[in-house]
PDB file of N, CA and C in Angstrom:
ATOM      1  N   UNK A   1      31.730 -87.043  38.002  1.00  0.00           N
ATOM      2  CA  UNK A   1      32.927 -86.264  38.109  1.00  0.00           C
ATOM      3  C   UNK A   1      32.870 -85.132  37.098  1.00  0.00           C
ATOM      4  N   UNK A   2      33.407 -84.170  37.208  1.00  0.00           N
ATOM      5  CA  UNK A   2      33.896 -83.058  36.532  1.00  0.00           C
ATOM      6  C   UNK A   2      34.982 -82.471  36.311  1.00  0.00           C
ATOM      7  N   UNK A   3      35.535 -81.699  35.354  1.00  0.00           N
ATOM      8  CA  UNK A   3      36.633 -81.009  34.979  1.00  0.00           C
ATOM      9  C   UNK A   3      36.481 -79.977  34.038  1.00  0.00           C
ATOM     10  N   UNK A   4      37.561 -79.595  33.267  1.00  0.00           N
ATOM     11  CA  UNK A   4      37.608 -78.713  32.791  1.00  0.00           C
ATOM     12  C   UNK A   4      36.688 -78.941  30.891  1.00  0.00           C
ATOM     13  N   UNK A   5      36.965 -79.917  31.012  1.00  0.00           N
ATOM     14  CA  UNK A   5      35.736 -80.435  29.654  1.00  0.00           C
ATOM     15  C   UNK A   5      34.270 -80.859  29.618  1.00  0.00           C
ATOM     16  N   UNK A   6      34.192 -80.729  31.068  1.00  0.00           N
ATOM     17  CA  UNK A   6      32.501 -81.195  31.436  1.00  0.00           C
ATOM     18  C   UNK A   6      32.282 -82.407  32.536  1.00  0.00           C
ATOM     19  N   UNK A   7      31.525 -82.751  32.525  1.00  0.00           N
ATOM     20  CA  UNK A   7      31.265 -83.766  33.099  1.00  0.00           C
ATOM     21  C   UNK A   7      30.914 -85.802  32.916  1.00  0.00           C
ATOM     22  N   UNK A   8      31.679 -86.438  33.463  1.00  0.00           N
ATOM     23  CA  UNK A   8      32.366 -87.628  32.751  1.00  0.00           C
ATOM     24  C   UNK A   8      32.114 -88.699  33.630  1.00  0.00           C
ATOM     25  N   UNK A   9      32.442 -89.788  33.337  1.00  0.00           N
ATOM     26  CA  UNK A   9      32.421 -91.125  33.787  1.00  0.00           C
ATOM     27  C   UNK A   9      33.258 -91.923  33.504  1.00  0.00           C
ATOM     28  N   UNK A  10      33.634 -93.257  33.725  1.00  0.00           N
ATOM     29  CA  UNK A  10      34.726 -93.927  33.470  1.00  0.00           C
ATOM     30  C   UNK A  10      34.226 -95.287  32.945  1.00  0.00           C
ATOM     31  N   UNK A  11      33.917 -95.666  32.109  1.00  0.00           N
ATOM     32  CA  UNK A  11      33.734 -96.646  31.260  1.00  0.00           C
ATOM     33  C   UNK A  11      34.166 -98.264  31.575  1.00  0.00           C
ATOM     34  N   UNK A  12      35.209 -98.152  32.138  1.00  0.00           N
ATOM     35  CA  UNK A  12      35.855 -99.038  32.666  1.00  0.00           C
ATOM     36  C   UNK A  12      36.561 -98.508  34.320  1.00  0.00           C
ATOM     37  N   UNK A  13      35.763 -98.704  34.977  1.00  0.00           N
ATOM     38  CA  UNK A  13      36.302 -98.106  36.488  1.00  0.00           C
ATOM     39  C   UNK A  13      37.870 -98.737  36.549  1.00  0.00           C
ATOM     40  N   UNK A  14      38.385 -99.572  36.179  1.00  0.00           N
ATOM     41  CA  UNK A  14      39.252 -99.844  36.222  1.00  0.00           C
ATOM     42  C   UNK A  14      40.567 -98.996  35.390  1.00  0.00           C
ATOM     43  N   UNK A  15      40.116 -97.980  34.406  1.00  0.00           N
ATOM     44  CA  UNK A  15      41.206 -97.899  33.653  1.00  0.00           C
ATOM     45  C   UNK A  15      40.922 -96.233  33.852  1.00  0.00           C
ATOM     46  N   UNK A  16      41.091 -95.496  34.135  1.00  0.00           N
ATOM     47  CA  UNK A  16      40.743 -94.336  34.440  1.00  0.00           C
ATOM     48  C   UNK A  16      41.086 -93.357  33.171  1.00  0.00           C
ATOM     49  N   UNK A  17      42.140 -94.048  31.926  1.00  0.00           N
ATOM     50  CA  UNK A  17      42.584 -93.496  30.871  1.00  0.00           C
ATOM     51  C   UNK A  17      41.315 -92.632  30.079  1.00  0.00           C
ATOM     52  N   UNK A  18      40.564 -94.112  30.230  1.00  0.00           N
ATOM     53  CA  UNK A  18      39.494 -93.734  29.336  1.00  0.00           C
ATOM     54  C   UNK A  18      38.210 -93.138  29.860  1.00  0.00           C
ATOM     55  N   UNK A  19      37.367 -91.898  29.772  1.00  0.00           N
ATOM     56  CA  UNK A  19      36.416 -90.972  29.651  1.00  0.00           C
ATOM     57  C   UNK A  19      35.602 -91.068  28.932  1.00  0.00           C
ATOM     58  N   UNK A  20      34.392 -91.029  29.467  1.00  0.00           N
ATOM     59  CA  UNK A  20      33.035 -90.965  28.584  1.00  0.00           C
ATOM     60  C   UNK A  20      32.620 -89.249  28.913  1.00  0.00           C
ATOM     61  N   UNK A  21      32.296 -88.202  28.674  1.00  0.00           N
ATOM     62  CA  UNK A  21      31.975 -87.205  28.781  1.00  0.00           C
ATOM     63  C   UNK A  21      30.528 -86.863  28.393  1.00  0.00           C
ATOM     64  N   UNK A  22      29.266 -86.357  28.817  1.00  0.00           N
ATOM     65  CA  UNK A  22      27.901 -86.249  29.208  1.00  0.00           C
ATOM     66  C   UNK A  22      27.741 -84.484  29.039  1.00  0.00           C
ATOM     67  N   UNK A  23      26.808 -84.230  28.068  1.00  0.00           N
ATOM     68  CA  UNK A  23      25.951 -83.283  28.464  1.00  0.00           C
ATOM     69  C   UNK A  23      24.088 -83.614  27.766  1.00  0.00           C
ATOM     70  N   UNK A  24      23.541 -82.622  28.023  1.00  0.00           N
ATOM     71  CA  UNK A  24      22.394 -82.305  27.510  1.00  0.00           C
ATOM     72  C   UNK A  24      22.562 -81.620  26.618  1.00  0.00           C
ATOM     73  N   UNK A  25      22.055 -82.323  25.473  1.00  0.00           N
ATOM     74  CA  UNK A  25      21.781 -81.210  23.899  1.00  0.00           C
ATOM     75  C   UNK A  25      20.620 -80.683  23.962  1.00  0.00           C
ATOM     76  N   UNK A  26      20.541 -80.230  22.184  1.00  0.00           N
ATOM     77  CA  UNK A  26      19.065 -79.724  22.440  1.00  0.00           C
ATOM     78  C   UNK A  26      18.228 -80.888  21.998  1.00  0.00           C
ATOM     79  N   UNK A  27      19.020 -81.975  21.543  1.00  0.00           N
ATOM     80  CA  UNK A  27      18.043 -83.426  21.282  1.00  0.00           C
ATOM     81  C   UNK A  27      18.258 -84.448  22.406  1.00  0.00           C
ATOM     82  N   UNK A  28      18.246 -83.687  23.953  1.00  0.00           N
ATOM     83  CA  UNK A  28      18.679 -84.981  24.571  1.00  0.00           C
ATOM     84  C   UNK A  28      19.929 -85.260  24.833  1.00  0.00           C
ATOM     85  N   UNK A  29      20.233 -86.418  25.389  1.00  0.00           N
ATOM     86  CA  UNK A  29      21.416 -86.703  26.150  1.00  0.00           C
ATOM     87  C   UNK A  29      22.951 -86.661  24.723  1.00  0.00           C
ATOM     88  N   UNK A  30      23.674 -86.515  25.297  1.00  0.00           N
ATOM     89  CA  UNK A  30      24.880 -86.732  24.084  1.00  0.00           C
ATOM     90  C   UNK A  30      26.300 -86.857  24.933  1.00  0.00           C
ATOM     91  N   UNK A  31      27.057 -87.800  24.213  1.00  0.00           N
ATOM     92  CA  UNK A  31      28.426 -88.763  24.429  1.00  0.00           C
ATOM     93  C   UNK A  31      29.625 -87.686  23.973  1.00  0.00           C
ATOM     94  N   UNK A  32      31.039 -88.203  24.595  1.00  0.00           N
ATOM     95  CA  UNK A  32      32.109 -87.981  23.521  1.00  0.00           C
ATOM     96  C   UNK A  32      32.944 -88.848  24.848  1.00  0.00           C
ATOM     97  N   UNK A  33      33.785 -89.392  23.468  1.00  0.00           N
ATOM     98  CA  UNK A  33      35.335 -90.371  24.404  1.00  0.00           C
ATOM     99  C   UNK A  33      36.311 -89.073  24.383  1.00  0.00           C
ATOM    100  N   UNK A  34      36.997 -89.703  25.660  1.00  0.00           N
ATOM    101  CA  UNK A  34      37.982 -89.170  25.957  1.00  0.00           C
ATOM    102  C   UNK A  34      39.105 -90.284  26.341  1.00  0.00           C
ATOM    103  N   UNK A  35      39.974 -90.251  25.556  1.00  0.00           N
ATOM    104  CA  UNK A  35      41.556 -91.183  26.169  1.00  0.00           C
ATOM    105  C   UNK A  35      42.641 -90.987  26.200  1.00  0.00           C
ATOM    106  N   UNK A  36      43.205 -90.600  27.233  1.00  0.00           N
ATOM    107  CA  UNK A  36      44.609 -90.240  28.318  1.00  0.00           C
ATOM    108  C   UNK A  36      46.184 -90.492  26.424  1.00  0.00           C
ATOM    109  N   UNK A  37      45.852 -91.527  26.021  1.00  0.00           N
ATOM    110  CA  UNK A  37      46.768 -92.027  25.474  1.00  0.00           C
ATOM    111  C   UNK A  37      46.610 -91.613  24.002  1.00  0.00           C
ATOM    112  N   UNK A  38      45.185 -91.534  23.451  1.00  0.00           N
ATOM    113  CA  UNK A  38      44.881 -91.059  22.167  1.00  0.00           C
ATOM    114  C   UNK A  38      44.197 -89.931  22.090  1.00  0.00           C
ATOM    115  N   UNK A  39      44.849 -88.775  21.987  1.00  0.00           N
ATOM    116  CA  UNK A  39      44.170 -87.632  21.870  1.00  0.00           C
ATOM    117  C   UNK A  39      42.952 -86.776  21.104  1.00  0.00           C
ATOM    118  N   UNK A  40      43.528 -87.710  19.880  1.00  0.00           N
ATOM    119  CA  UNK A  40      42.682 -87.776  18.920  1.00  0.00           C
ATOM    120  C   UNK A  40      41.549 -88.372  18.661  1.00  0.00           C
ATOM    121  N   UNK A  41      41.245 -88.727  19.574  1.00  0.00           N
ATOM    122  CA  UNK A  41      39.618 -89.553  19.559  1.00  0.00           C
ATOM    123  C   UNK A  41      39.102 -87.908  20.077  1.00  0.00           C
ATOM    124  N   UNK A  42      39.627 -87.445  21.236  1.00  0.00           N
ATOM    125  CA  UNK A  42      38.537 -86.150  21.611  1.00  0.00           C
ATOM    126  C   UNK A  42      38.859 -85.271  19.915  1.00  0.00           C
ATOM    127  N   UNK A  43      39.837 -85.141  19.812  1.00  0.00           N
ATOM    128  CA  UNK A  43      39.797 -84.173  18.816  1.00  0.00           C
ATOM    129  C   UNK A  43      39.127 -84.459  17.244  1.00  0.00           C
ATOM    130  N   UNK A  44      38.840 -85.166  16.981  1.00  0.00           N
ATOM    131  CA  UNK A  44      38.333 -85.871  15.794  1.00  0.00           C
ATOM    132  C   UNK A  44      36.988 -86.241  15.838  1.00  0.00           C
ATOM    133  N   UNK A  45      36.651 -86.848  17.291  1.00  0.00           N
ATOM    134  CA  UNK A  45      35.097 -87.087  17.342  1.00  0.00           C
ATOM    135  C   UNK A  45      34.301 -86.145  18.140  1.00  0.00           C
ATOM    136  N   UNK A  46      33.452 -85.251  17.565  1.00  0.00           N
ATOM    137  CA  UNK A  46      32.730 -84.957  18.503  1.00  0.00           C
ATOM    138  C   UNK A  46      31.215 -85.662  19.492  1.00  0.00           C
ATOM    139  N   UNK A  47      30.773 -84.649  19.746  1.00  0.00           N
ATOM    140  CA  UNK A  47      29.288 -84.950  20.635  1.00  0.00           C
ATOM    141  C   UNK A  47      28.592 -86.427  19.892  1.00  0.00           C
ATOM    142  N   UNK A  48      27.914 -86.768  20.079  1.00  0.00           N
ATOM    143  CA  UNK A  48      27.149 -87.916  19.756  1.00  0.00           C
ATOM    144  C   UNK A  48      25.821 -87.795  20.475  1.00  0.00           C
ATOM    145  N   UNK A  49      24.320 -87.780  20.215  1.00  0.00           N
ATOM    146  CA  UNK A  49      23.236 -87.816  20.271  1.00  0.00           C
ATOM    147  C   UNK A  49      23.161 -89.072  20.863  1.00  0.00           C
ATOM    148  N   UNK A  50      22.197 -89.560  22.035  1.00  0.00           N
ATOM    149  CA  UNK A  50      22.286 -90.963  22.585  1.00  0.00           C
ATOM    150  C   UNK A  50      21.166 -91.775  21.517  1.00  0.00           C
ATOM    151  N   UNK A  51      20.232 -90.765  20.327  1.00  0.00           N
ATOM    152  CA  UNK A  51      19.334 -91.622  19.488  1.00  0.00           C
ATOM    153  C   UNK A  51      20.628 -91.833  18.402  1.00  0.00           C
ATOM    154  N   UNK A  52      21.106 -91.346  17.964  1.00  0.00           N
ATOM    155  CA  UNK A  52      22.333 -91.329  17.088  1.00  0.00           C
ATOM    156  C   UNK A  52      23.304 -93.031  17.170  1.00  0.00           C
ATOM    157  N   UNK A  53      23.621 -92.902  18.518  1.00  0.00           N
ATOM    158  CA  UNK A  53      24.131 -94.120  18.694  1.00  0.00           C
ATOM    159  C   UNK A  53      22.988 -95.617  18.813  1.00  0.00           C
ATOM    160  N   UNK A  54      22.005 -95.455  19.487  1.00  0.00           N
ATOM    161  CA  UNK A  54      21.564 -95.978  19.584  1.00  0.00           C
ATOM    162  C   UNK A  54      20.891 -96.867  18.270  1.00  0.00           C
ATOM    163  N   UNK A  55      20.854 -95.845  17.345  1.00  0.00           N
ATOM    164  CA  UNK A  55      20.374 -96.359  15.783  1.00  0.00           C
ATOM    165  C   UNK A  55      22.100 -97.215  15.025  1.00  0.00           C
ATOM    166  N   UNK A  56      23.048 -96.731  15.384  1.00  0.00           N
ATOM    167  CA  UNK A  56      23.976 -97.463  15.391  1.00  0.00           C
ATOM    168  C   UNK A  56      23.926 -99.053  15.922  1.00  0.00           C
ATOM    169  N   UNK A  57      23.807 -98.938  16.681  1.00  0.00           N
ATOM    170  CA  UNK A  57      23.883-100.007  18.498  1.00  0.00           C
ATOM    171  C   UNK A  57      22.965-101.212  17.243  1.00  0.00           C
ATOM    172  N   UNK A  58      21.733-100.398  16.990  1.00  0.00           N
ATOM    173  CA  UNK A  58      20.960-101.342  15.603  1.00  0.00           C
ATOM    174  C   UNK A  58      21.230-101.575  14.740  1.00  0.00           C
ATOM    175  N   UNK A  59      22.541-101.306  14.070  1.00  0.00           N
ATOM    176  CA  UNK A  59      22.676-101.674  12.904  1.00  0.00           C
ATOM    177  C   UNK A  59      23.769-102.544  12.892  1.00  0.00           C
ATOM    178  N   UNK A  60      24.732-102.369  14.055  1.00  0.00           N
ATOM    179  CA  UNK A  60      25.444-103.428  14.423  1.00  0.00           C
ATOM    180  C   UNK A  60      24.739-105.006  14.667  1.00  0.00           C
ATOM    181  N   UNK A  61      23.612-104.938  15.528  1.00  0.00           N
ATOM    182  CA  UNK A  61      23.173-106.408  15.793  1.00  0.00           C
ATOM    183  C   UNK A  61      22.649-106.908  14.626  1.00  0.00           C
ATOM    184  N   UNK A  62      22.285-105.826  13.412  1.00  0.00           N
ATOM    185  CA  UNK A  62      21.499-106.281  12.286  1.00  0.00           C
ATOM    186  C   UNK A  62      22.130-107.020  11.597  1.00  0.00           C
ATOM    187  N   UNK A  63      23.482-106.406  11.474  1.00  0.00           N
ATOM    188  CA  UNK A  63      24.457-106.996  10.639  1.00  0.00           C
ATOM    189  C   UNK A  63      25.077-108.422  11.452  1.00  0.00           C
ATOM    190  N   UNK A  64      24.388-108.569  12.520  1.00  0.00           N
ATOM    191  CA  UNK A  64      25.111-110.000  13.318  1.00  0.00           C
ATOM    192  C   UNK A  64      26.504-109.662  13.848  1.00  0.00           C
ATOM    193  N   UNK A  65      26.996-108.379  14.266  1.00  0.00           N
ATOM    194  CA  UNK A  65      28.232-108.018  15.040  1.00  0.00           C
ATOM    195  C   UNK A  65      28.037-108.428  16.152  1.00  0.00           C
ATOM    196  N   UNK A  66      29.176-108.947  16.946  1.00  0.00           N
ATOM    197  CA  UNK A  66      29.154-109.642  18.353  1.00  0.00           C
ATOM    198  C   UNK A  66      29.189-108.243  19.489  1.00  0.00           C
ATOM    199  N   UNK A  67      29.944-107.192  19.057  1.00  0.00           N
ATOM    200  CA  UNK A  67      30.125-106.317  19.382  1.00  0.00           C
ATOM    201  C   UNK A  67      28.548-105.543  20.160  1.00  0.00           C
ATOM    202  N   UNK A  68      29.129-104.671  21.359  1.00  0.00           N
ATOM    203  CA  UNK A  68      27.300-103.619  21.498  1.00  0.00           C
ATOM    204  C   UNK A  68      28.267-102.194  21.449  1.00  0.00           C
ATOM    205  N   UNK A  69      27.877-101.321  20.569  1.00  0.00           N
ATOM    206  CA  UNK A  69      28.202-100.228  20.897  1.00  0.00           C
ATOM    207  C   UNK A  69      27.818 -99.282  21.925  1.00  0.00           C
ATOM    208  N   UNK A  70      26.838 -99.780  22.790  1.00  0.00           N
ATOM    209  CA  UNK A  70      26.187 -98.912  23.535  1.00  0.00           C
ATOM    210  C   UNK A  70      26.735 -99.710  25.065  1.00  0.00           C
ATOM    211  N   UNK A  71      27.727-100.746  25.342  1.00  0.00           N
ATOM    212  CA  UNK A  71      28.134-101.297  26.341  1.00  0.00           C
ATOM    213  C   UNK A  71      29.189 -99.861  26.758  1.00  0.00           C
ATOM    214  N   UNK A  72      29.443 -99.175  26.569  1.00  0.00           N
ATOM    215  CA  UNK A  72      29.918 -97.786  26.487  1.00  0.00           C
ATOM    216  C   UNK A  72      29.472 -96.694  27.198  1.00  0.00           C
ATOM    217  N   UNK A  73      28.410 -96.331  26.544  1.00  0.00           N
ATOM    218  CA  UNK A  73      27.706 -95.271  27.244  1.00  0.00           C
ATOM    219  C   UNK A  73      26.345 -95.869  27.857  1.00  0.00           C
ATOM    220  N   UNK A  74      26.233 -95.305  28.794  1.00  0.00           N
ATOM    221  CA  UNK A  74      25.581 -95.496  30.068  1.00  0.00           C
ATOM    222  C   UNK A  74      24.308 -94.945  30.405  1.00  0.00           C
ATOM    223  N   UNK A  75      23.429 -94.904  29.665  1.00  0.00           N
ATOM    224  CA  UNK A  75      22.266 -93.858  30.174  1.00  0.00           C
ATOM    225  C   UNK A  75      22.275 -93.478  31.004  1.00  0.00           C
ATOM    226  N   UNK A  76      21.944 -94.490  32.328  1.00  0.00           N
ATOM    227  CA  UNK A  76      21.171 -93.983  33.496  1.00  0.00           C
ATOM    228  C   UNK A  76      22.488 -93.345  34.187  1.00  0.00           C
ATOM    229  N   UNK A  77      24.011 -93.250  34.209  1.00  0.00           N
ATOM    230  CA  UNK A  77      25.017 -92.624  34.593  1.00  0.00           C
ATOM    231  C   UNK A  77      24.317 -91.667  34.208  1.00  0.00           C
ATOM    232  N   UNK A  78      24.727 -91.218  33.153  1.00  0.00           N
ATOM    233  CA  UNK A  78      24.954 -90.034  31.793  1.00  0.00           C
ATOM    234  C   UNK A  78      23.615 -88.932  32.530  1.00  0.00           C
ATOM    235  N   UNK A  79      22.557 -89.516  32.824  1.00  0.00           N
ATOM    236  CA  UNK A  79      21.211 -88.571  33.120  1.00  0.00           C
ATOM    237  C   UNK A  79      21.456 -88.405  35.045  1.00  0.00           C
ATOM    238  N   UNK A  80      22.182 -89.019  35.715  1.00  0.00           N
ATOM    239  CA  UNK A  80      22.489 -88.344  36.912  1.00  0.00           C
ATOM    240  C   UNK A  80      23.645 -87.483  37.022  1.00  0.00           C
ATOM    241  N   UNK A  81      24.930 -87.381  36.039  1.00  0.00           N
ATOM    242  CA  UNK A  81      25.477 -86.086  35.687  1.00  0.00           C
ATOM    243  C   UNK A  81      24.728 -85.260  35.134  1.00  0.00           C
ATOM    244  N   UNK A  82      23.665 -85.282  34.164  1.00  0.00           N
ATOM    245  CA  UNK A  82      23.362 -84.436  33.958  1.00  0.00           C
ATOM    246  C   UNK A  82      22.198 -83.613  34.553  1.00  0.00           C
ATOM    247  N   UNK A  83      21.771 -84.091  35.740  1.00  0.00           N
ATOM    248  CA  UNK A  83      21.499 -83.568  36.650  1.00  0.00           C
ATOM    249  C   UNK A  83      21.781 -82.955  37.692  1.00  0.00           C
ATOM    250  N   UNK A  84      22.951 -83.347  38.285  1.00  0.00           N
ATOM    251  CA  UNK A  84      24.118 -83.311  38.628  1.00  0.00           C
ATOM    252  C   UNK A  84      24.723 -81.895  38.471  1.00  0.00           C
ATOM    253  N   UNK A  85      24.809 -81.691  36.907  1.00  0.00           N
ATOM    254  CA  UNK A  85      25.296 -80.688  36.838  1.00  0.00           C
ATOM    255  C   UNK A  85      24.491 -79.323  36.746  1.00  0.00           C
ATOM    256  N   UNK A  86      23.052 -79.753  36.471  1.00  0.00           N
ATOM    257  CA  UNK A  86      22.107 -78.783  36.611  1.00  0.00           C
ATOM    258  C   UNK A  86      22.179 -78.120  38.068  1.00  0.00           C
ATOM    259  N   UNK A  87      22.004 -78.972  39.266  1.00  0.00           N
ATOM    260  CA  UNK A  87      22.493 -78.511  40.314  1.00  0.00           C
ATOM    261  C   UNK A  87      23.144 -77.599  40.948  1.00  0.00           C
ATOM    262  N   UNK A  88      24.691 -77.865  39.741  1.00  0.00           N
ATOM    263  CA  UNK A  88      26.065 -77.076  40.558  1.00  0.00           C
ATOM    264  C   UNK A  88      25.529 -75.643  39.706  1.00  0.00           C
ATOM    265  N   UNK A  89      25.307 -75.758  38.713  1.00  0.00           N
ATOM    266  CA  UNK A  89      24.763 -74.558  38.507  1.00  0.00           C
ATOM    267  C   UNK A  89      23.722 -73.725  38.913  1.00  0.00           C
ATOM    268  N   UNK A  90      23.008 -74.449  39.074  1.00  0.00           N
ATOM    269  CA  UNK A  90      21.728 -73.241  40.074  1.00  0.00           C
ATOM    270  C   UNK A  90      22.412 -72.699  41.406  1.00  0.00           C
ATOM    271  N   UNK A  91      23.269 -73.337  41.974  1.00  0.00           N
ATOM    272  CA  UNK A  91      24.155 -73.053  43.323  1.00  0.00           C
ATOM    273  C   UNK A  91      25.374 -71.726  43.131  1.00  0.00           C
ATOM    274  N   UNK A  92      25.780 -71.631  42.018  1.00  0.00           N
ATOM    275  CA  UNK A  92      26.987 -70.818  41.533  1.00  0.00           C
ATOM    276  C   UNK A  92      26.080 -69.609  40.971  1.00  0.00           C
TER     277      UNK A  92
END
């Protein structure tokens, strides 16, 4: 999907509040939340690098957190928007 902030996914198909948002950096794939109810997650967090998190994602299991930070973002979504959007642009 797309809008006026880029191109996104829904994290929870069920809750449509919440937004995962996708582009290509210049290091590769990169994240940002988006939520209907807290505004301030877009405004406070930006872009995120998918090695960025991912070295996170490791330091969580290191520490024995039950938690995955990466149950979130989605690679293989994230790289067919961003193909996706390579597309709409060569067309426009």
């Amino acid at each position: 999907m797309h809008d006026e902030l880029g191109s996104y996914y829904y994290p929870n198909p069920a809750d449509p509040r919440s937004r995962v948002y996708v582009r290509e950096g210049d290091n590769g794939l990169e994240f940002r939340l988006w939520h209907a109810e807290y505004p301030a997650v877009w405004e406070k967090h930006g872009w995120m690098a998918q090695a960025t998190l991912e070295k996170a994602a490791a330091m969580y299991r290191d520490m024995g957190r039950e938690s995955n930070p990466m149950a979130l973002y989605d690679v293989a979504v994230a790289q067919a928007l961003v193909r996706e959007e390579r597309r709409r642009k060569e067309t426009l």
